[in-house]
N, C-alpha and C. Protein backbone atom coordinates (compact mmCIF):
# COMPACT_ATOMS: atom_id res chain seq x y z
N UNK A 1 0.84 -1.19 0.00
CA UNK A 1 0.00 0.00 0.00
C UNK A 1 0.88 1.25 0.00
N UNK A 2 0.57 2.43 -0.79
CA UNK A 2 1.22 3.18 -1.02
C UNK A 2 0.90 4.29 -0.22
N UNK A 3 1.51 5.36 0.49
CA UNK A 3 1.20 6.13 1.92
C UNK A 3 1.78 7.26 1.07
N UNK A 4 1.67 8.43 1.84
CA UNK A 4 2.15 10.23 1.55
C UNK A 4 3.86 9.80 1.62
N UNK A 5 4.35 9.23 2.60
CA UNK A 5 5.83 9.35 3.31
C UNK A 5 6.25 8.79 1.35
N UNK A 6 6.01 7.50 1.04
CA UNK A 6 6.20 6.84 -0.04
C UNK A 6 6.35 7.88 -1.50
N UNK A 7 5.32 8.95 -1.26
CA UNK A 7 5.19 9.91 -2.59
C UNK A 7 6.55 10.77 -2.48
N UNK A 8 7.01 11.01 -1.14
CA UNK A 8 8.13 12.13 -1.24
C UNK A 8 8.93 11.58 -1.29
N UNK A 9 9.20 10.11 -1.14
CA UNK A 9 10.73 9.24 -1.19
C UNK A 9 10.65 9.05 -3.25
N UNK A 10 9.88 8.58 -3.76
CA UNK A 10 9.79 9.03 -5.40
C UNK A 10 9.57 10.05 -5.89
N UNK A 11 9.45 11.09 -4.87
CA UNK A 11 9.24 12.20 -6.16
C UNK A 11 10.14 12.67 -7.19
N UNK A 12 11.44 12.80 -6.87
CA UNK A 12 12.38 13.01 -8.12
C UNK A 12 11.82 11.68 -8.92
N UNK A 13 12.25 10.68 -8.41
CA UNK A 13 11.99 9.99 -9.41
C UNK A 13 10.78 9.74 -10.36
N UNK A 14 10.18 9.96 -9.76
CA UNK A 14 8.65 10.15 -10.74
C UNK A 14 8.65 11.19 -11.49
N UNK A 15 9.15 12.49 -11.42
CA UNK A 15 9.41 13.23 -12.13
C UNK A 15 10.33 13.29 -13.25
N UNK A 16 11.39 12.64 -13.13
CA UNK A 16 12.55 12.23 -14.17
C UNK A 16 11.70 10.83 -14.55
N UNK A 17 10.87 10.45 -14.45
CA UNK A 17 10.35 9.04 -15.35
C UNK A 17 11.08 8.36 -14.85
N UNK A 18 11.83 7.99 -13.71
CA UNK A 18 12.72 6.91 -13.65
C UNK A 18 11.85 5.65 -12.88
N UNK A 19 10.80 5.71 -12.65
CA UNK A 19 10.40 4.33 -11.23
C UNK A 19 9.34 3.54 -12.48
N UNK A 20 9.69 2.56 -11.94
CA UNK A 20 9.35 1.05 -12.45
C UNK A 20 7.77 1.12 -12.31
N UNK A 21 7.49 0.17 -13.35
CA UNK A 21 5.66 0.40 -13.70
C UNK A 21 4.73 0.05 -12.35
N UNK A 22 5.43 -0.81 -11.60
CA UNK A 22 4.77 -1.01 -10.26
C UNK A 22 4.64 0.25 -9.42
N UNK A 23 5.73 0.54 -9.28
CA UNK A 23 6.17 2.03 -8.37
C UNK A 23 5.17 3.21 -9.15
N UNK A 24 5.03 3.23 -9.91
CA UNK A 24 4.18 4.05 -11.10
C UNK A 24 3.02 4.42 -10.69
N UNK A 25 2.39 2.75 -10.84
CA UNK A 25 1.16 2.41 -10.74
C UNK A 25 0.53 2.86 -9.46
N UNK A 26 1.25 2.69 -8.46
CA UNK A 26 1.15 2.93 -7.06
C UNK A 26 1.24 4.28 -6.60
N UNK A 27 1.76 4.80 -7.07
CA UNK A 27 1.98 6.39 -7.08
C UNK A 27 0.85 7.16 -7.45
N UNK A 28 0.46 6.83 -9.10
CA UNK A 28 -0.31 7.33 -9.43
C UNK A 28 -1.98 6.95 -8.98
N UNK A 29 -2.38 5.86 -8.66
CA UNK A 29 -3.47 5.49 -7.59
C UNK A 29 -3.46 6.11 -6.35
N UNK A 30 -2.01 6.24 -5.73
CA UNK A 30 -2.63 6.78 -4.37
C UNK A 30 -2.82 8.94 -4.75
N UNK A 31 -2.03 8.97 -5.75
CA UNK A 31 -2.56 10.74 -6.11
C UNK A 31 -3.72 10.91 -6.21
N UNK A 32 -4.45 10.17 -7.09
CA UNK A 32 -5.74 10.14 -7.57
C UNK A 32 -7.06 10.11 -5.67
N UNK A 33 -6.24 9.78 -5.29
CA UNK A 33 -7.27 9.42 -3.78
C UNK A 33 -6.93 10.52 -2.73
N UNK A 34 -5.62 10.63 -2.56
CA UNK A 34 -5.46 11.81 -1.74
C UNK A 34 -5.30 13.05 -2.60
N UNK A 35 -5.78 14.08 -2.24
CA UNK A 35 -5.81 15.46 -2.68
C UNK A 35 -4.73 16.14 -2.38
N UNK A 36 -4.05 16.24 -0.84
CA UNK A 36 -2.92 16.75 -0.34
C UNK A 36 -1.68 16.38 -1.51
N UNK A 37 -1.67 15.06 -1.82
CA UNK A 37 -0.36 14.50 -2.28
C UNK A 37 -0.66 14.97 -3.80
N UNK A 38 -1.79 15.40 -4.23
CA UNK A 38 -1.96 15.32 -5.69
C UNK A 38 -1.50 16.74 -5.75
N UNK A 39 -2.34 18.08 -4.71
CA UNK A 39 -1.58 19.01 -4.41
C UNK A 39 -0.37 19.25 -4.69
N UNK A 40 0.45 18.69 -4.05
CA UNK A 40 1.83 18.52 -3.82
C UNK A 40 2.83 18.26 -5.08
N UNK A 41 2.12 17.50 -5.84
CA UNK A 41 2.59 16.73 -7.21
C UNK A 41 2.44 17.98 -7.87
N UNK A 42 1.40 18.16 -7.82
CA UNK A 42 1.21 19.78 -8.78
C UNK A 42 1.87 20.82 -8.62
N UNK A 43 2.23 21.17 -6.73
CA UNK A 43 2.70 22.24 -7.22
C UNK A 43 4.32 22.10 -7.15
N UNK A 44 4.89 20.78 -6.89
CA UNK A 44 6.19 20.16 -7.25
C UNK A 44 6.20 20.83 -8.91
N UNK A 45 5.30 20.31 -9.75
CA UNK A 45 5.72 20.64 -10.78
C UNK A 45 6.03 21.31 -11.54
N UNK A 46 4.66 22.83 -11.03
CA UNK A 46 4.35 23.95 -11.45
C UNK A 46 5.87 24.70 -10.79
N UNK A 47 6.33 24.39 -9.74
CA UNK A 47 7.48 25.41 -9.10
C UNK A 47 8.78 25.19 -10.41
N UNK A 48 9.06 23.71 -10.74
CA UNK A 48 10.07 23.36 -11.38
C UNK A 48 9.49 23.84 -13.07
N UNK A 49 8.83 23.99 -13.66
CA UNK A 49 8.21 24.50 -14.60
C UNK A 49 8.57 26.05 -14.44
N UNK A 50 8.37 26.62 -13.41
CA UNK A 50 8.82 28.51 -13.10
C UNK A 50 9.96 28.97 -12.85
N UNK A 51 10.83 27.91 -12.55
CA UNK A 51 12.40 27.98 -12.45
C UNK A 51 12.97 27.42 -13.89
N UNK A 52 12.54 26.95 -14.87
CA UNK A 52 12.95 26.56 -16.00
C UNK A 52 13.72 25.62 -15.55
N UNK A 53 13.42 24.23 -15.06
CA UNK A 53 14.85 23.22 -14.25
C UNK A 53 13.65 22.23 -14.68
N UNK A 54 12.63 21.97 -15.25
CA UNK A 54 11.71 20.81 -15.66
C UNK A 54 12.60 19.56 -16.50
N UNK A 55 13.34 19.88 -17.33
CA UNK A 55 14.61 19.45 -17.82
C UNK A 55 15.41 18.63 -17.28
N UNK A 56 16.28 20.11 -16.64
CA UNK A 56 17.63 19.89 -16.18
C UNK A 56 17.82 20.35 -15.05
N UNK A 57 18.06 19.11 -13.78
CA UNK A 57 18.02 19.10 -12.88
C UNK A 57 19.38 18.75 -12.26
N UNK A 58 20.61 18.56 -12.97
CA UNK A 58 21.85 18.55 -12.66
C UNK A 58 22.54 18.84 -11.55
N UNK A 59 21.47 20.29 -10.96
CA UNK A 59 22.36 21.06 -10.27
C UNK A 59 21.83 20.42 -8.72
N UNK A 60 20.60 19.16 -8.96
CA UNK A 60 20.42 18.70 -7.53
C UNK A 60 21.40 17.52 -7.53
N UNK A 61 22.38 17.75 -6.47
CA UNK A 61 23.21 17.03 -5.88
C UNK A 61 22.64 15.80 -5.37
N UNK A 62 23.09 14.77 -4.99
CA UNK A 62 22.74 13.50 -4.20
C UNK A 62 22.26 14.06 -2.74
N UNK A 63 23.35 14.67 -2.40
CA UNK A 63 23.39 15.46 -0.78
C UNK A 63 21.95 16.39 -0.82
N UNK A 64 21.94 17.17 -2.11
CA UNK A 64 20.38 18.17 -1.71
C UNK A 64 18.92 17.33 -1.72
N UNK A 65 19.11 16.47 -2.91
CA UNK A 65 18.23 15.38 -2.73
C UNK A 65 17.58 14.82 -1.40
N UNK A 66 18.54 14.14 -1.13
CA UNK A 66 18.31 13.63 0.56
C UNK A 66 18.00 14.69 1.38
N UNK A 67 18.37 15.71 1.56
CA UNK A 67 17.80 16.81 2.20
C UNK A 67 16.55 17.32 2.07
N UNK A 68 16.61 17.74 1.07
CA UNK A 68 14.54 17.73 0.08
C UNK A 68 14.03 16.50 0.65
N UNK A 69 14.26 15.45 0.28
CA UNK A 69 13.72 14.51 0.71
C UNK A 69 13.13 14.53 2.72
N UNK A 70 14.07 14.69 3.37
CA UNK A 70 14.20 14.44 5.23
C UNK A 70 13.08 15.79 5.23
N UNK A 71 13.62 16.73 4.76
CA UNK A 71 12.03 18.20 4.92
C UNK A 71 11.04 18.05 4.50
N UNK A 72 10.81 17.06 2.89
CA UNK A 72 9.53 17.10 3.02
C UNK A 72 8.62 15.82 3.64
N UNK A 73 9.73 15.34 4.01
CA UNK A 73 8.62 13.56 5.48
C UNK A 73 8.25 14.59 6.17
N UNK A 74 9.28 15.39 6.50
CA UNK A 74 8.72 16.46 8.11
C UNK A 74 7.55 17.23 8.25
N UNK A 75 7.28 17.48 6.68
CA UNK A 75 6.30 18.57 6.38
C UNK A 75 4.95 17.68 5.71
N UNK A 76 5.06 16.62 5.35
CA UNK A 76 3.77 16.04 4.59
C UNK A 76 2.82 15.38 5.87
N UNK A 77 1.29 15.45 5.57
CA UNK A 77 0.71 15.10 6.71
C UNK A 77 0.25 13.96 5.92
N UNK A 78 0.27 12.36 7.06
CA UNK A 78 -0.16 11.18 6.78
C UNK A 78 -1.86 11.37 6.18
N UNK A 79 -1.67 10.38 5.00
CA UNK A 79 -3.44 10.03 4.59
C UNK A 79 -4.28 9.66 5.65
């Protein structure tokens, strides 16, 4: 079962197309049900769309990654 904590550990990757059709599938079912996380997806996207980085995302390090990542568990509220 796929939870909020689960959406922010893929979100790069769902965004770069990189997660496997299972991981996909699961992602995109639990957006469709929660609103917060679909929120979130959206305005993940819309921000990277206004910075022109929808592309090219190079400049996120492994290290900022994981960081993005630990702030937004802290900040997302469970389904």
């Amino acid at each position: 079962m796929f939870i909020c904590k689960d959406l922010v550990e893929n979100m790069m990757d769902y965004i770069d197309n990189e997660l496997d059709m299972k991981t996909l599938e699961e992602l995109e079912k639990h957006t469709s049900e929660c609103p917060e996380c679909r929120a979130f997806v959206d305005t993940y996207k819309r921000m990277l769309e206004l910075t022109g980085k929808l592309k090219d995302r190079s400049f996120v390090t492994p290290e900022i990654r994981e960081r993005l990542k630990a702030l937004l568990k802290s900040k997302i509220k469970p389904c």
